[in-house]
Structures are given as C-alpha cells and as structure tokens.
PDB file of N, CA and C in Angstrom:
ATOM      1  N   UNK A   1      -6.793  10.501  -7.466  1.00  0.00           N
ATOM      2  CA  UNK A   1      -6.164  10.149  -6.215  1.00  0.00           C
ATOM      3  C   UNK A   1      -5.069  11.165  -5.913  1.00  0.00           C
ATOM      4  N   UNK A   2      -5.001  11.748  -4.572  1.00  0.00           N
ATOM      5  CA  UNK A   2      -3.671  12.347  -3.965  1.00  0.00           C
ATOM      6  C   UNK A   2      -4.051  13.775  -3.722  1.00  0.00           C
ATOM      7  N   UNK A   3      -3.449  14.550  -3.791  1.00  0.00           N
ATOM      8  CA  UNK A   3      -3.921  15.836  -2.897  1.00  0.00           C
ATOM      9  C   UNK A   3      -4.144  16.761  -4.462  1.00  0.00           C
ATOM     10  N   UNK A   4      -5.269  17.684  -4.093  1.00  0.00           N
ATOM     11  CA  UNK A   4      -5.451  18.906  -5.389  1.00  0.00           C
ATOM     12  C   UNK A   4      -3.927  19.827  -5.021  1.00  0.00           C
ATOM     13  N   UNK A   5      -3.675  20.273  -6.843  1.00  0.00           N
ATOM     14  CA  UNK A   5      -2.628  20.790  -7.175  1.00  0.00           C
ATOM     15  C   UNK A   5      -2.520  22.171  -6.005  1.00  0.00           C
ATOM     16  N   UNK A   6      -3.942  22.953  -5.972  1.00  0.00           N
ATOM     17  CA  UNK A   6      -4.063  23.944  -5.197  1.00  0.00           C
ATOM     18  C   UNK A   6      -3.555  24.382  -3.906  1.00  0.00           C
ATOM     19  N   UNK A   7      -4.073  22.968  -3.146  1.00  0.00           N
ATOM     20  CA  UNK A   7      -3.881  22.974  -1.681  1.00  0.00           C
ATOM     21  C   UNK A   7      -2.268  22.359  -1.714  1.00  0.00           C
ATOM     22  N   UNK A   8      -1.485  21.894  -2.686  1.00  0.00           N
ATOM     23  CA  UNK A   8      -0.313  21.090  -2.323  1.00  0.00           C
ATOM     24  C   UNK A   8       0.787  22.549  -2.309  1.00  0.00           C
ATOM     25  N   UNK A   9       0.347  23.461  -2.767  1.00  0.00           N
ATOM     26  CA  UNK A   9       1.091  24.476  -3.228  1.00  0.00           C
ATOM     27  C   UNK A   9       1.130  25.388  -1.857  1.00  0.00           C
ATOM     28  N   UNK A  10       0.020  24.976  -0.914  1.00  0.00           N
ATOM     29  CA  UNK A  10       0.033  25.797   0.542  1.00  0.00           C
ATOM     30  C   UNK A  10       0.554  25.142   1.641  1.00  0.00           C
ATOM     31  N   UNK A  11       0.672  23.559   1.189  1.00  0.00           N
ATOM     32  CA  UNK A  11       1.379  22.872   2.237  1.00  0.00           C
ATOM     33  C   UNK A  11       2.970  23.489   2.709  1.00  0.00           C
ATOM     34  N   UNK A  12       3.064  23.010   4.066  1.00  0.00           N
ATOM     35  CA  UNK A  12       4.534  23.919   4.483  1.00  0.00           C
ATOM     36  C   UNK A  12       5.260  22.615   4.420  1.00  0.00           C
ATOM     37  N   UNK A  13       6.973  22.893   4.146  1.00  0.00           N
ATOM     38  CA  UNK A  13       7.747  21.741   4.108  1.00  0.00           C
ATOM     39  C   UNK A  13       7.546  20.604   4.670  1.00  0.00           C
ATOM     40  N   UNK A  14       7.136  21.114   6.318  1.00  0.00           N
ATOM     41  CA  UNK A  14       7.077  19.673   7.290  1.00  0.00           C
ATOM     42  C   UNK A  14       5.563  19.334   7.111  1.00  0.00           C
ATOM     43  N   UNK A  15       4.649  19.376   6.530  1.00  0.00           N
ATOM     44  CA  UNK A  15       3.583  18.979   6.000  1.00  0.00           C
ATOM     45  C   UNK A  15       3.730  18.155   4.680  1.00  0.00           C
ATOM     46  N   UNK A  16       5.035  18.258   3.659  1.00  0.00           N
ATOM     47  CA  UNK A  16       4.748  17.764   2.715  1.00  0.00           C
ATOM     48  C   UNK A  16       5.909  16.721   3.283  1.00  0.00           C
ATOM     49  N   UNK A  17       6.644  16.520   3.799  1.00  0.00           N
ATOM     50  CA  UNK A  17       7.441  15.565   4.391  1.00  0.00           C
ATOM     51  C   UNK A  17       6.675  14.390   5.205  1.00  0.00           C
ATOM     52  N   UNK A  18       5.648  14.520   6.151  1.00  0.00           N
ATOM     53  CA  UNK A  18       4.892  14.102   6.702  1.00  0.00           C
ATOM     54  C   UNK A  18       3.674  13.646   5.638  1.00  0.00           C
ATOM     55  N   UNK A  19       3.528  14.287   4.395  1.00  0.00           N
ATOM     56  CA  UNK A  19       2.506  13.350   3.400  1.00  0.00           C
ATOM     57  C   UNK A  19       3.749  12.233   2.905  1.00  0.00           C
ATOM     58  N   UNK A  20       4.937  12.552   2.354  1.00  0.00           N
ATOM     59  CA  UNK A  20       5.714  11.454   2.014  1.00  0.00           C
ATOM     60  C   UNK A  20       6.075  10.118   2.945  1.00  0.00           C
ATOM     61  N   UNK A  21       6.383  10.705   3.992  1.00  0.00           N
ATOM     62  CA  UNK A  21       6.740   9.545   4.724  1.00  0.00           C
ATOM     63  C   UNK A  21       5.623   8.849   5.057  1.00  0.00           C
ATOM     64  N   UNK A  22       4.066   9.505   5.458  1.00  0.00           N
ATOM     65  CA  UNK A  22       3.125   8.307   5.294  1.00  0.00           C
ATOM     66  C   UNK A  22       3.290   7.362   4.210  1.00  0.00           C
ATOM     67  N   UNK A  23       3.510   7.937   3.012  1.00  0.00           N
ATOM     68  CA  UNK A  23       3.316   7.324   1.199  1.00  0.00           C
ATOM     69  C   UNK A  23       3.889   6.351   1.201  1.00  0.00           C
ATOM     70  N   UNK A  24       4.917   6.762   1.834  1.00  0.00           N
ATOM     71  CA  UNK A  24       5.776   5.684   1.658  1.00  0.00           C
ATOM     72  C   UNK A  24       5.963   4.466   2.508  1.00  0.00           C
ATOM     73  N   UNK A  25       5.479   4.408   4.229  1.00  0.00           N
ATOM     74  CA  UNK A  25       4.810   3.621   4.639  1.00  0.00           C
ATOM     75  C   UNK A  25       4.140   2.458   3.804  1.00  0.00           C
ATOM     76  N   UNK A  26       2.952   3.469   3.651  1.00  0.00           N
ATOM     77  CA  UNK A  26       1.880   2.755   2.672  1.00  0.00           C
ATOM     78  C   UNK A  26       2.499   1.892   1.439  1.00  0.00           C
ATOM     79  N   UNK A  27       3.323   2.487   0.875  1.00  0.00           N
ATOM     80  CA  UNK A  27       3.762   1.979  -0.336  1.00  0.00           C
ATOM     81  C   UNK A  27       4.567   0.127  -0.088  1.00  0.00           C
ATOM     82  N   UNK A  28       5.618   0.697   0.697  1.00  0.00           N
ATOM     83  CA  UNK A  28       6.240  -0.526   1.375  1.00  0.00           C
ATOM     84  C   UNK A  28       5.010  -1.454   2.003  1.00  0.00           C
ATOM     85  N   UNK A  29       4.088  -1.514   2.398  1.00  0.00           N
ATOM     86  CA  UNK A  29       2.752  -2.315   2.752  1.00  0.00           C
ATOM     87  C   UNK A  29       1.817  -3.209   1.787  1.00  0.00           C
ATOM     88  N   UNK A  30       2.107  -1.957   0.741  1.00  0.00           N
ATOM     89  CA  UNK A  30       1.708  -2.735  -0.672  1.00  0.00           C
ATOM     90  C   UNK A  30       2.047  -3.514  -0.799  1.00  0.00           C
ATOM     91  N   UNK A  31       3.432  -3.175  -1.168  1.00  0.00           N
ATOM     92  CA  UNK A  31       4.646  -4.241  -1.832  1.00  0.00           C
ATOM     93  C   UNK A  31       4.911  -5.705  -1.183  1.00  0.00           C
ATOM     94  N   UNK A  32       4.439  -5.476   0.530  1.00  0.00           N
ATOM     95  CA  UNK A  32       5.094  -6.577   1.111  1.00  0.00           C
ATOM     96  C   UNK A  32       3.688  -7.668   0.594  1.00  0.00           C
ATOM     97  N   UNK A  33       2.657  -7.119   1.017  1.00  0.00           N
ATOM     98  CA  UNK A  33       1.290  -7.601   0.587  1.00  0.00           C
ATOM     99  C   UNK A  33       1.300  -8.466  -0.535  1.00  0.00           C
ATOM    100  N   UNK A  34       1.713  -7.630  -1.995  1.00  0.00           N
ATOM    101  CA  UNK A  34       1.744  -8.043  -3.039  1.00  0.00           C
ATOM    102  C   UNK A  34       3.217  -9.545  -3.399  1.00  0.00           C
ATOM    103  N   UNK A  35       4.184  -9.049  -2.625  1.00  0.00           N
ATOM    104  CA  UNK A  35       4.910  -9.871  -2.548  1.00  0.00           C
ATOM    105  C   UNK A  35       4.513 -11.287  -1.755  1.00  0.00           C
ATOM    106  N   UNK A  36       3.461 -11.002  -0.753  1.00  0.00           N
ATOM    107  CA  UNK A  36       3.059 -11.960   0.076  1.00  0.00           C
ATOM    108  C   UNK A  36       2.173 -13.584  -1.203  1.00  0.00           C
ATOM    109  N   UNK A  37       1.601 -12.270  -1.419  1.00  0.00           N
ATOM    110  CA  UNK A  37       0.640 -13.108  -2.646  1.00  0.00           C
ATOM    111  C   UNK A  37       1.025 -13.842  -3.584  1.00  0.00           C
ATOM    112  N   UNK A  38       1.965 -13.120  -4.286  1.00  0.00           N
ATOM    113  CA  UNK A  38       3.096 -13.911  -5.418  1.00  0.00           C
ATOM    114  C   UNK A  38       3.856 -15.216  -5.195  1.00  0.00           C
ATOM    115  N   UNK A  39       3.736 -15.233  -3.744  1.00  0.00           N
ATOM    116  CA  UNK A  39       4.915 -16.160  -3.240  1.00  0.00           C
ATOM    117  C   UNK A  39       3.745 -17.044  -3.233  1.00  0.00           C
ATOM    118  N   UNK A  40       3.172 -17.123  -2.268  1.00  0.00           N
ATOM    119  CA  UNK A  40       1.987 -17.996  -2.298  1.00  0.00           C
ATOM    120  C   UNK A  40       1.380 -18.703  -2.836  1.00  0.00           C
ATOM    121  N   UNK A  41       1.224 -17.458  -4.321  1.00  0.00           N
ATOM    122  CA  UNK A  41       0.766 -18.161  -5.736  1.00  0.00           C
ATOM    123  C   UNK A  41       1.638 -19.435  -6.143  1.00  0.00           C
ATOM    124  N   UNK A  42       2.522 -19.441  -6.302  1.00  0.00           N
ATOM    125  CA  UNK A  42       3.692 -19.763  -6.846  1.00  0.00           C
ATOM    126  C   UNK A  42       4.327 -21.125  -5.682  1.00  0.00           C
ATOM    127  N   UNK A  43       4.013 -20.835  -4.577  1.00  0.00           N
ATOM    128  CA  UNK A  43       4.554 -22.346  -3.968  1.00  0.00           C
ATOM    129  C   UNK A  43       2.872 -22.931  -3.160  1.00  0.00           C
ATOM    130  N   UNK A  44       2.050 -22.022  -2.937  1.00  0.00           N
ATOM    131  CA  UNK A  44       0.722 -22.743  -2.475  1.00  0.00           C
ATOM    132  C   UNK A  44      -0.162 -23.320  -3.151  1.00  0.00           C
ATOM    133  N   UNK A  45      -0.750 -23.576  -2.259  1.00  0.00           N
ATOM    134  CA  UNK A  45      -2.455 -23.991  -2.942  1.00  0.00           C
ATOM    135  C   UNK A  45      -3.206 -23.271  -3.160  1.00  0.00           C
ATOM    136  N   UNK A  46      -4.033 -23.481  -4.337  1.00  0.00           N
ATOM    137  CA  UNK A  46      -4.936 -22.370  -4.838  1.00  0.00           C
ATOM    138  C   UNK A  46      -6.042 -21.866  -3.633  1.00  0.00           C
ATOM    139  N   UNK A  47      -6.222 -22.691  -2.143  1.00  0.00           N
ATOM    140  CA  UNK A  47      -7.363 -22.313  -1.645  1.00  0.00           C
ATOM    141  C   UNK A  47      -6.237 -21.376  -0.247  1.00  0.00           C
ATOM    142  N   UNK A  48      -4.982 -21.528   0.071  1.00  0.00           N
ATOM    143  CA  UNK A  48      -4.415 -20.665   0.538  1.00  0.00           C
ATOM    144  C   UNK A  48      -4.459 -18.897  -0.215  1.00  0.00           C
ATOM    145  N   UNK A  49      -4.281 -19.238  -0.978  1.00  0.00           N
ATOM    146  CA  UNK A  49      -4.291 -17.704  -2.160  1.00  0.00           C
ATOM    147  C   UNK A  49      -5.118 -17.043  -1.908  1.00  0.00           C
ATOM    148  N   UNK A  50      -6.548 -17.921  -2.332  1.00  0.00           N
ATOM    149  CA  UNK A  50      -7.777 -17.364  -1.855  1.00  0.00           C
ATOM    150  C   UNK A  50      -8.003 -16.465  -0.078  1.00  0.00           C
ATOM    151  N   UNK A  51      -7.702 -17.495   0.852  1.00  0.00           N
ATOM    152  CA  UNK A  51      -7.804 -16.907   1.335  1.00  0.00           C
ATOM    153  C   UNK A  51      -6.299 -15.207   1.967  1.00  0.00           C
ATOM    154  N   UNK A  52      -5.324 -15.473   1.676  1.00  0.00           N
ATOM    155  CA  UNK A  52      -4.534 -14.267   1.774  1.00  0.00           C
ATOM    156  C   UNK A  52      -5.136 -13.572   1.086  1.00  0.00           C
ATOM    157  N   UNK A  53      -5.556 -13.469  -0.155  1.00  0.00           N
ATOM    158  CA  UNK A  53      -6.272 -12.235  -0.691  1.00  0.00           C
ATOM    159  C   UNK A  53      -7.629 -11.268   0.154  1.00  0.00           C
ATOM    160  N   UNK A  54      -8.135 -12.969   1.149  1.00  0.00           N
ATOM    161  CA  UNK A  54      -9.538 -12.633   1.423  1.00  0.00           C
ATOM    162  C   UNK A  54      -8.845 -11.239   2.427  1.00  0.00           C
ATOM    163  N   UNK A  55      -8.426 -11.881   3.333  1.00  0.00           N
ATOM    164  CA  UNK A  55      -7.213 -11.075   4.059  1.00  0.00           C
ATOM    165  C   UNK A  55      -6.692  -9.824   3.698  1.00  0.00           C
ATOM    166  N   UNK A  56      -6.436 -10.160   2.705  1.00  0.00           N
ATOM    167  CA  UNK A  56      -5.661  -8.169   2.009  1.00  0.00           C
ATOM    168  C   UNK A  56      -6.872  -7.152   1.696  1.00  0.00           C
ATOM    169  N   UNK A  57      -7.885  -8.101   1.603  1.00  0.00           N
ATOM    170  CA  UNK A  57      -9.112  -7.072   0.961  1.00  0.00           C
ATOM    171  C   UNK A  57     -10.053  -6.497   2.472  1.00  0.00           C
ATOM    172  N   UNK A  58      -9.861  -6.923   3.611  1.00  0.00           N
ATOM    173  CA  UNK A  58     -10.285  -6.953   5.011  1.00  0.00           C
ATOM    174  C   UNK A  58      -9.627  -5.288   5.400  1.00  0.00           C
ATOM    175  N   UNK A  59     -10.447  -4.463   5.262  1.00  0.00           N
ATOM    176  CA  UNK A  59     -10.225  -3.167   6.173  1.00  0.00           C
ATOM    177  C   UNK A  59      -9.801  -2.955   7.442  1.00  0.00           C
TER     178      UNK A  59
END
C-alpha cells in the first residue's frame, strides 16, 4: 500500500502536501468510523452493530 519509493522521490513539495492532506482526511474517517462502531458495540444491540458495519463496508 502507498506510493513506490521511486515515484515519491519525483513528487514536488505541493504534490506531497496534497498526498498528506488527503491521508489524513482519510485517516480521521477511519477513526470516526471505527469510533462509531465501538460505541455502538458497547451501548447497542448486537443487530444495530451489524448493521453500521453493513454500512462501513458499502462503497
């Protein structure tokens, strides 16, 4: 996963700034996701869970 060593070495500053700040988007999306789930787990019902997961796995 993530970019070859090769091509990261030709990226220009505002290209590799613009891969981070997507990342990190993404990353924070995870987290809220994963946080979504935990909570859920933990005060829902097992058939709520089910479906938030069905949900996170939905493209």
């Amino acid at each position: 996963m993530g970019h070859p060593p090769a091509a990261v070495w030709a990226y220009t500053p505002r290209q590799i700034a613009g891969f981070l700040h997507f990342a990190s988007i993404r990353i924070r999306k995870e987290r809220a996701a994963e946080l979504a789930t935990g909570f859920n787990a933990a005060r829902g019902k097992p058939q709520d869970v089910k479906t938030q997961i069905k949900d996170l796995q939905k493209d």
